[in-house]
PDB file of N, CA and C in Angstrom:
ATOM      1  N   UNK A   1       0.838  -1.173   0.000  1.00  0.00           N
ATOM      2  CA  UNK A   1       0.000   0.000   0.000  1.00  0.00           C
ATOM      3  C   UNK A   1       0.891   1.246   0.000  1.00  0.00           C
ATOM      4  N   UNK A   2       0.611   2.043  -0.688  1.00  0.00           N
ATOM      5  CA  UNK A   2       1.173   3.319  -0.671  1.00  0.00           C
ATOM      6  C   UNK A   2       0.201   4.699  -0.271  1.00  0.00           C
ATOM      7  N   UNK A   3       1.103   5.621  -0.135  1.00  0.00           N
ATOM      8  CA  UNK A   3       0.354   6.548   1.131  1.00  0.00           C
ATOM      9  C   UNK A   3       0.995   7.791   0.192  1.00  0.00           C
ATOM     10  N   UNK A   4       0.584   8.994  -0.305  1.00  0.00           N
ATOM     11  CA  UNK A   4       0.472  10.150  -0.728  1.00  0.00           C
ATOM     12  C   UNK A   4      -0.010  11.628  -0.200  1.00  0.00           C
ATOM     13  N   UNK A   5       0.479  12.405   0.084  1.00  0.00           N
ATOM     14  CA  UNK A   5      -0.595  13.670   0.775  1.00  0.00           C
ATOM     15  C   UNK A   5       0.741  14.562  -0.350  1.00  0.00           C
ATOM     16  N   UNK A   6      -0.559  15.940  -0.489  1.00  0.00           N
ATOM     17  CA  UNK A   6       0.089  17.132  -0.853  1.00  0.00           C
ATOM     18  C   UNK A   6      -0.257  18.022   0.528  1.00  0.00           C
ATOM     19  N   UNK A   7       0.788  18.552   0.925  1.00  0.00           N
ATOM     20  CA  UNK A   7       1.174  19.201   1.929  1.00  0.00           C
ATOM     21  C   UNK A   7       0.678  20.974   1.423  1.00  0.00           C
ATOM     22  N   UNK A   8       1.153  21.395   0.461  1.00  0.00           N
ATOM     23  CA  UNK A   8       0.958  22.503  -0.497  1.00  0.00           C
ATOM     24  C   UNK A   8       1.419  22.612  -1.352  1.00  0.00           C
ATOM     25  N   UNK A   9       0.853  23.379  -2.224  1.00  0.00           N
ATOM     26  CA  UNK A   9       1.127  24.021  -3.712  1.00  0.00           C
ATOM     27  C   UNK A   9       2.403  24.930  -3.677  1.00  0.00           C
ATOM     28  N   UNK A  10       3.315  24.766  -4.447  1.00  0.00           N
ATOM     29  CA  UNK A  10       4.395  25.460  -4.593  1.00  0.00           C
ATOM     30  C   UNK A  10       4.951  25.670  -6.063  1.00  0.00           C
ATOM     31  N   UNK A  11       4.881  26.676  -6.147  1.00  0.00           N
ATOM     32  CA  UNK A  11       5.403  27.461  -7.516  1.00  0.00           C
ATOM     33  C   UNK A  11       7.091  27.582  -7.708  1.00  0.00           C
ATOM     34  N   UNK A  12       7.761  26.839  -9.056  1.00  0.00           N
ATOM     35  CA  UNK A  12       9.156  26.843  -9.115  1.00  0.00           C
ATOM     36  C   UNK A  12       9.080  27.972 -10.190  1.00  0.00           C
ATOM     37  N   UNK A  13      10.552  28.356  -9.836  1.00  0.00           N
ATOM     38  CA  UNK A  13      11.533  29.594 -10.940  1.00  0.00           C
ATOM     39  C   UNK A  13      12.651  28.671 -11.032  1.00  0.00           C
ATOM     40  N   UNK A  14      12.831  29.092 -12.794  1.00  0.00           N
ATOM     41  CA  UNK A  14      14.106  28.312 -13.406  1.00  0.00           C
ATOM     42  C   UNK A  14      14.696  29.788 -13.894  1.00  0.00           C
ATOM     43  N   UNK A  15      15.995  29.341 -14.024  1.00  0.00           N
ATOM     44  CA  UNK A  15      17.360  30.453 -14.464  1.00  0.00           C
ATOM     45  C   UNK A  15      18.370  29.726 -14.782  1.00  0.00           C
ATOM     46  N   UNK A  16      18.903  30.306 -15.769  1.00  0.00           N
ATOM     47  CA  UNK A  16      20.342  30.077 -15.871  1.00  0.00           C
ATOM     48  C   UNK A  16      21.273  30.321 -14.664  1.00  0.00           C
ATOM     49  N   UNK A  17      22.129  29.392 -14.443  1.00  0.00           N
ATOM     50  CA  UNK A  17      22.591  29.626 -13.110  1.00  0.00           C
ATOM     51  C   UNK A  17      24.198  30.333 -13.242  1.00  0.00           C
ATOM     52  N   UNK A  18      24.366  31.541 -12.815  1.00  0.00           N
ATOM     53  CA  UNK A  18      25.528  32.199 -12.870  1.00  0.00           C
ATOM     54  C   UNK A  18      26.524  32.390 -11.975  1.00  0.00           C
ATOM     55  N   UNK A  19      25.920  31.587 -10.713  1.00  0.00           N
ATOM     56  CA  UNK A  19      26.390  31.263  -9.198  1.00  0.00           C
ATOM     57  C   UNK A  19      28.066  31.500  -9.205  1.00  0.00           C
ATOM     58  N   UNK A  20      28.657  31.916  -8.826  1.00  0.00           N
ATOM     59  CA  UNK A  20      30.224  31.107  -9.103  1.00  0.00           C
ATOM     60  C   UNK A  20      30.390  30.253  -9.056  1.00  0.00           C
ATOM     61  N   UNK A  21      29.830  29.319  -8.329  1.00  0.00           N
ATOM     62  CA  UNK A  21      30.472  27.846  -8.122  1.00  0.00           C
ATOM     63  C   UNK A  21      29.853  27.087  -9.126  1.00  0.00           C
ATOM     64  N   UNK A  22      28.281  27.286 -10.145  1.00  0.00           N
ATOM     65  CA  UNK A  22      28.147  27.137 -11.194  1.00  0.00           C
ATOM     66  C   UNK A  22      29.111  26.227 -12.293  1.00  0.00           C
ATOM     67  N   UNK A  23      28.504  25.469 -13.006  1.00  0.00           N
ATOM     68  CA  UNK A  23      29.313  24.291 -13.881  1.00  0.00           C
ATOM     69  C   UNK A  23      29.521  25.482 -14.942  1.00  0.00           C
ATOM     70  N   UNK A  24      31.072  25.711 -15.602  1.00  0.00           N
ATOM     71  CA  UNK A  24      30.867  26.401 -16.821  1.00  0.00           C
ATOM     72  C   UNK A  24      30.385  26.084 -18.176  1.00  0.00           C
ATOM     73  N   UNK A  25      29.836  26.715 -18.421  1.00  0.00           N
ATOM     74  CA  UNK A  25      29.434  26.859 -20.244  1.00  0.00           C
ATOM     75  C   UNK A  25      30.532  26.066 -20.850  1.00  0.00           C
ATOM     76  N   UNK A  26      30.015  24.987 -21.615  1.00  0.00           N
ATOM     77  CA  UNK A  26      30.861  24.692 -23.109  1.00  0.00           C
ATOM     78  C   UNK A  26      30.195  23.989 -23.851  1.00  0.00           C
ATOM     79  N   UNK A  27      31.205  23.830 -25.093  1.00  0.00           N
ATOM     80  CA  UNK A  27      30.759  24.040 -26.509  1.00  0.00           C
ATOM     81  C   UNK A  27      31.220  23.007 -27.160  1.00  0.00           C
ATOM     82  N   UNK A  28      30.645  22.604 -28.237  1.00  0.00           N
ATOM     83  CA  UNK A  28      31.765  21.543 -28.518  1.00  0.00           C
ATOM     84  C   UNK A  28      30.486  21.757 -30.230  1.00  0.00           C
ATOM     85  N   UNK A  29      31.388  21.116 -31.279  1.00  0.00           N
ATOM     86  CA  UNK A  29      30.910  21.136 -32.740  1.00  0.00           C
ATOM     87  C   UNK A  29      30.738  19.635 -33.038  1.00  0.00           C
ATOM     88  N   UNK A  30      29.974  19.272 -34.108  1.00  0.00           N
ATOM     89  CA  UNK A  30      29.599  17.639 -34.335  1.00  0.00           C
ATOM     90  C   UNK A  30      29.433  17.753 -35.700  1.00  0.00           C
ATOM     91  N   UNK A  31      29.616  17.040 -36.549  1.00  0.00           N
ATOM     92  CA  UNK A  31      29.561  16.632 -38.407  1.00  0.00           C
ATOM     93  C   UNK A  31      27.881  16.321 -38.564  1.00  0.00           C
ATOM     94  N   UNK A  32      27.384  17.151 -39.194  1.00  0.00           N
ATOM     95  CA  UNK A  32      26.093  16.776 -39.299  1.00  0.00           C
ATOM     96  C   UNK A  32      26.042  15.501 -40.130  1.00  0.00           C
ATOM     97  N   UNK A  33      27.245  14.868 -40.990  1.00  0.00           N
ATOM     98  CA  UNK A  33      27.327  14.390 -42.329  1.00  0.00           C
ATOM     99  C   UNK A  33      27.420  12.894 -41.685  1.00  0.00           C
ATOM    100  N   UNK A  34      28.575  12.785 -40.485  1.00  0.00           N
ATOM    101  CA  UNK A  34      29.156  11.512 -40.214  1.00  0.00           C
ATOM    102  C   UNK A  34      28.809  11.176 -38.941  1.00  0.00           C
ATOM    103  N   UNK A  35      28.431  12.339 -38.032  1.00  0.00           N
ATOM    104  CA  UNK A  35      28.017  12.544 -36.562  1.00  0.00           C
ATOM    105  C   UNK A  35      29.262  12.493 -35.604  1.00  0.00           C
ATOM    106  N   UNK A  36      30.880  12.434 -36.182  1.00  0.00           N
ATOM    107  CA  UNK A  36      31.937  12.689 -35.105  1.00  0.00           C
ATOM    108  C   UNK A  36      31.902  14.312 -34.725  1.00  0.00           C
ATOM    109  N   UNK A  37      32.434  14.529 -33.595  1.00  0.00           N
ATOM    110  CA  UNK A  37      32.401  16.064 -33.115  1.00  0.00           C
ATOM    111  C   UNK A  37      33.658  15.858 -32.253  1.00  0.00           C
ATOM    112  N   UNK A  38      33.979  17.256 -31.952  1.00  0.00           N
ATOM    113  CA  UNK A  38      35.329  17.620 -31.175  1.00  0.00           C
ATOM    114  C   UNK A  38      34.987  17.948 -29.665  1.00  0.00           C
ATOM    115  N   UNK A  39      35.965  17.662 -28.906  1.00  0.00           N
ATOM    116  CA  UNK A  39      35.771  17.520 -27.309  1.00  0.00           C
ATOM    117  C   UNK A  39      35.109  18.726 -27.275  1.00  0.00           C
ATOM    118  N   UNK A  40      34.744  18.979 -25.994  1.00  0.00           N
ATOM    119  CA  UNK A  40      33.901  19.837 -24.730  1.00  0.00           C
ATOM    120  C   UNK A  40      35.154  20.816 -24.287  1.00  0.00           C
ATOM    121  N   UNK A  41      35.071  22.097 -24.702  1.00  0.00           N
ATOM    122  CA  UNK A  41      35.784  22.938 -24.429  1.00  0.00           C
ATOM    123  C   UNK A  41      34.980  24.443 -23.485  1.00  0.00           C
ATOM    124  N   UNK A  42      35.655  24.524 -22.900  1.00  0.00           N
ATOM    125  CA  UNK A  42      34.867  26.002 -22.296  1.00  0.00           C
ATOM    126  C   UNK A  42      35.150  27.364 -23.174  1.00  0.00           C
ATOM    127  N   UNK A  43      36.253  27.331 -24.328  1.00  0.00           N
ATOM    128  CA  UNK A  43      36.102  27.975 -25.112  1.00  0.00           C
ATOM    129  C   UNK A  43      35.826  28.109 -26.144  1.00  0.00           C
ATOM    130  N   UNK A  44      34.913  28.912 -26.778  1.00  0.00           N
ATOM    131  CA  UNK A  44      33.724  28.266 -27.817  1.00  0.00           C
ATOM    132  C   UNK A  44      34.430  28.626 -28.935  1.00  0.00           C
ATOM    133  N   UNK A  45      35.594  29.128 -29.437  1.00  0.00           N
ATOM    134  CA  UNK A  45      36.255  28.949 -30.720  1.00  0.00           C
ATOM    135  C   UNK A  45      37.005  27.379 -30.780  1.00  0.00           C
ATOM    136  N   UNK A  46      37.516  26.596 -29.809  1.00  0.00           N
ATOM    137  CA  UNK A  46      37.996  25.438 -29.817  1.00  0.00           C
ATOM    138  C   UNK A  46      37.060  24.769 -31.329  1.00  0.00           C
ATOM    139  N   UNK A  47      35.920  24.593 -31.109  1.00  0.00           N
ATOM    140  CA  UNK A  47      35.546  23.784 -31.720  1.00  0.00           C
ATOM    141  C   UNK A  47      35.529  24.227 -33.178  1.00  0.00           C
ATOM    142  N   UNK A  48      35.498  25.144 -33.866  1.00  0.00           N
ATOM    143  CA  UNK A  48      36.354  25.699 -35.082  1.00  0.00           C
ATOM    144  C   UNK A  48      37.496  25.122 -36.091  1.00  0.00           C
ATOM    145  N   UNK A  49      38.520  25.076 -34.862  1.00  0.00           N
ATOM    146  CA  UNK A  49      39.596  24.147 -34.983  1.00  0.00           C
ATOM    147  C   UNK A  49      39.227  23.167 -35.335  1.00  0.00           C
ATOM    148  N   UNK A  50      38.773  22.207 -34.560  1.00  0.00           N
ATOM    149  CA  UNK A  50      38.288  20.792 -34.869  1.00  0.00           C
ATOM    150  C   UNK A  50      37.386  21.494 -36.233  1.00  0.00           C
ATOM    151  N   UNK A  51      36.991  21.411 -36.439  1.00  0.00           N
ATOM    152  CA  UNK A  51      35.950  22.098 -38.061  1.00  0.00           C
ATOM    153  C   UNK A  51      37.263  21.831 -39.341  1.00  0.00           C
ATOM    154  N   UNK A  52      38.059  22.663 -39.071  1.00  0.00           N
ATOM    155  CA  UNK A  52      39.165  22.938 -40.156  1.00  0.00           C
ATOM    156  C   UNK A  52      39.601  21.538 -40.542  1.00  0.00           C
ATOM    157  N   UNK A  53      39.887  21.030 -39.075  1.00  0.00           N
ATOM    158  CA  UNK A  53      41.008  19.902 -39.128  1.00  0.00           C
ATOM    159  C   UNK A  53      39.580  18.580 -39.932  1.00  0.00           C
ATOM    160  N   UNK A  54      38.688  19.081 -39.841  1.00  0.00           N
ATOM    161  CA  UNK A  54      37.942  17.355 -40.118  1.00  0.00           C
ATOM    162  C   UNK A  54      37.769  17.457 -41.516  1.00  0.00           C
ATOM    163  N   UNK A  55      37.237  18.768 -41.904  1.00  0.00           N
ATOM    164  CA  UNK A  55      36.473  19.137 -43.406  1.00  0.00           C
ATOM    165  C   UNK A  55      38.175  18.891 -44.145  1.00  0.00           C
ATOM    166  N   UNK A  56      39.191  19.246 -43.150  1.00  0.00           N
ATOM    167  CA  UNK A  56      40.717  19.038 -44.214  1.00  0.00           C
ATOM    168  C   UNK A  56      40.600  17.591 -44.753  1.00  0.00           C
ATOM    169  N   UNK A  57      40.183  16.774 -43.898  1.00  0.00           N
ATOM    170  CA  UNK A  57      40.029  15.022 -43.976  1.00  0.00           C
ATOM    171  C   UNK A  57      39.233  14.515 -44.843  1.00  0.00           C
ATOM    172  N   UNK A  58      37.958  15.457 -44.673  1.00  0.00           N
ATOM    173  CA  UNK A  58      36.512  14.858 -45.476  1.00  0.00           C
ATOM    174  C   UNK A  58      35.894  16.348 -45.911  1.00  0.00           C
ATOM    175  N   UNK A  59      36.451  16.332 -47.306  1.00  0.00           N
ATOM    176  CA  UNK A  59      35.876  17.799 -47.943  1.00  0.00           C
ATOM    177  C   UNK A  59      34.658  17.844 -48.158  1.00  0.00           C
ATOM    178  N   UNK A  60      33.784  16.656 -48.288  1.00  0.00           N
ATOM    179  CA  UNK A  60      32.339  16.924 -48.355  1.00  0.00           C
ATOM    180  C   UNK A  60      31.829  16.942 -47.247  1.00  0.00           C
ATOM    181  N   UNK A  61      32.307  17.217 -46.117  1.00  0.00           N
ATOM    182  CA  UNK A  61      31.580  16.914 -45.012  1.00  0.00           C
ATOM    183  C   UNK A  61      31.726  18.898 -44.876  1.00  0.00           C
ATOM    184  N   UNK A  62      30.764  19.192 -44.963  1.00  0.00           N
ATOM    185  CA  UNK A  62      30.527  20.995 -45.053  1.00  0.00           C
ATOM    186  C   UNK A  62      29.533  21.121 -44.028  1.00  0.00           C
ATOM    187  N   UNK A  63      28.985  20.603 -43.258  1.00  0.00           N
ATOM    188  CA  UNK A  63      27.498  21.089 -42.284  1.00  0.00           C
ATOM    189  C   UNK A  63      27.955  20.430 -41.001  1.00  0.00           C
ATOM    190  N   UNK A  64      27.922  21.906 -39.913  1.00  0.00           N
ATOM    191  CA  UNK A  64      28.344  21.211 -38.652  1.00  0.00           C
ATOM    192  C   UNK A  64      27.608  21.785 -37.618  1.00  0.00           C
ATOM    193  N   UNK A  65      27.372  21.154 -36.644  1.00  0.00           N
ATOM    194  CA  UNK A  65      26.088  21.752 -35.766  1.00  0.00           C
ATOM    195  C   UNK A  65      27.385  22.485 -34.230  1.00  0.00           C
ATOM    196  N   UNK A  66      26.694  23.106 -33.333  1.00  0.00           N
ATOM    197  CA  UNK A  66      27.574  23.726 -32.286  1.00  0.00           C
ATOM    198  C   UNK A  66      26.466  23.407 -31.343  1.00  0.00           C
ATOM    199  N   UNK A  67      27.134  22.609 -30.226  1.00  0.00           N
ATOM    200  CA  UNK A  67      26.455  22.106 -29.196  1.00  0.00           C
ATOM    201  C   UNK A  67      26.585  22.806 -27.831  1.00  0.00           C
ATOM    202  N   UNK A  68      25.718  23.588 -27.292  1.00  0.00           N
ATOM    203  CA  UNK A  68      26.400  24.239 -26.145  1.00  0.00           C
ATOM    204  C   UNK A  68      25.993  24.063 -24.189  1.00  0.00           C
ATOM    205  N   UNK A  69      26.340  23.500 -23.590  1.00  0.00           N
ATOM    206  CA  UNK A  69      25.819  23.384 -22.353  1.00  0.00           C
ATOM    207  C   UNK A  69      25.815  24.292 -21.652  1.00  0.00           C
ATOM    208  N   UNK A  70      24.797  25.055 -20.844  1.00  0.00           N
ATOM    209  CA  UNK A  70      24.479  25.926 -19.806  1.00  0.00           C
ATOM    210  C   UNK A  70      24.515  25.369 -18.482  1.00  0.00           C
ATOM    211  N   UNK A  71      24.462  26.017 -17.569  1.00  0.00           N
ATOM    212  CA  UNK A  71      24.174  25.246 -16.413  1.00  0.00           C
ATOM    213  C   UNK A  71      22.885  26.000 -15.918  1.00  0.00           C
ATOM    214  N   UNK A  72      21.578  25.456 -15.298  1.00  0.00           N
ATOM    215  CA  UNK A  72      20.273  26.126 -15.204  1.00  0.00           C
ATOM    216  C   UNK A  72      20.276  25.579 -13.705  1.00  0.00           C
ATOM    217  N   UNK A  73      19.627  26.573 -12.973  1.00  0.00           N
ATOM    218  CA  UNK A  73      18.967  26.019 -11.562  1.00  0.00           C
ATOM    219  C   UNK A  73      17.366  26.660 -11.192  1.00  0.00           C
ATOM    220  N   UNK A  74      16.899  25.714  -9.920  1.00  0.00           N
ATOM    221  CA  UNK A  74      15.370  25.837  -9.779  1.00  0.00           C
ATOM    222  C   UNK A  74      15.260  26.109  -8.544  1.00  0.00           C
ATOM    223  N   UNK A  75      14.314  26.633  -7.825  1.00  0.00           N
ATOM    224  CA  UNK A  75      14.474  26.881  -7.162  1.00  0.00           C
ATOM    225  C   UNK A  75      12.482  27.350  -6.783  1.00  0.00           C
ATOM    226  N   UNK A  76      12.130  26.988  -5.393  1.00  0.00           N
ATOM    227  CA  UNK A  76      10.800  27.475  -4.902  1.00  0.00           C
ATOM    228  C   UNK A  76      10.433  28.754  -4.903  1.00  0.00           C
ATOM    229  N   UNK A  77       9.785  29.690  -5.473  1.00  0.00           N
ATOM    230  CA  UNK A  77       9.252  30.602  -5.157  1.00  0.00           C
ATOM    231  C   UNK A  77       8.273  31.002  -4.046  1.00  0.00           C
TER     232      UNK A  77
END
């Protein structure tokens, strides 16, 4: 048997979380063509590089997506 109560109604707020201690932002690029992509960098030209170096390998591979992680937090209002 299981047992349930709502205690009260509570309203959440979401944000991007800018905390300092916050996970940082990064970026990373992926081959739309073949689906390999270049590591997780916190600086979002890194993945550029990787761009040059793959399309040098595979000239038809021209379409590349940019993947970027935020860090978000929630919190009760």
């Amino acid at each position: 048997m299981s047992t349930r109560a709502v205690i009260r109604r509570v309203d959440w707020a979401v944000q991007r979380d800018d905390e300092p201690d916050a996970k940082p932002h990064t970026y990373a690029r992926e081959c739309d063509v073949c689906g390999e992509g270049s590591a997780r960098s916190t600086d979002p030209e890194d993945g550029s590089t990787w761009i040059l170096e793959h399309v040098r390998t595979n000239p038809a591979h021209n379409s590349y997506t940019e993947i970027v992680k935020r860090p978000w937090r929630a919190w009760m209002s």
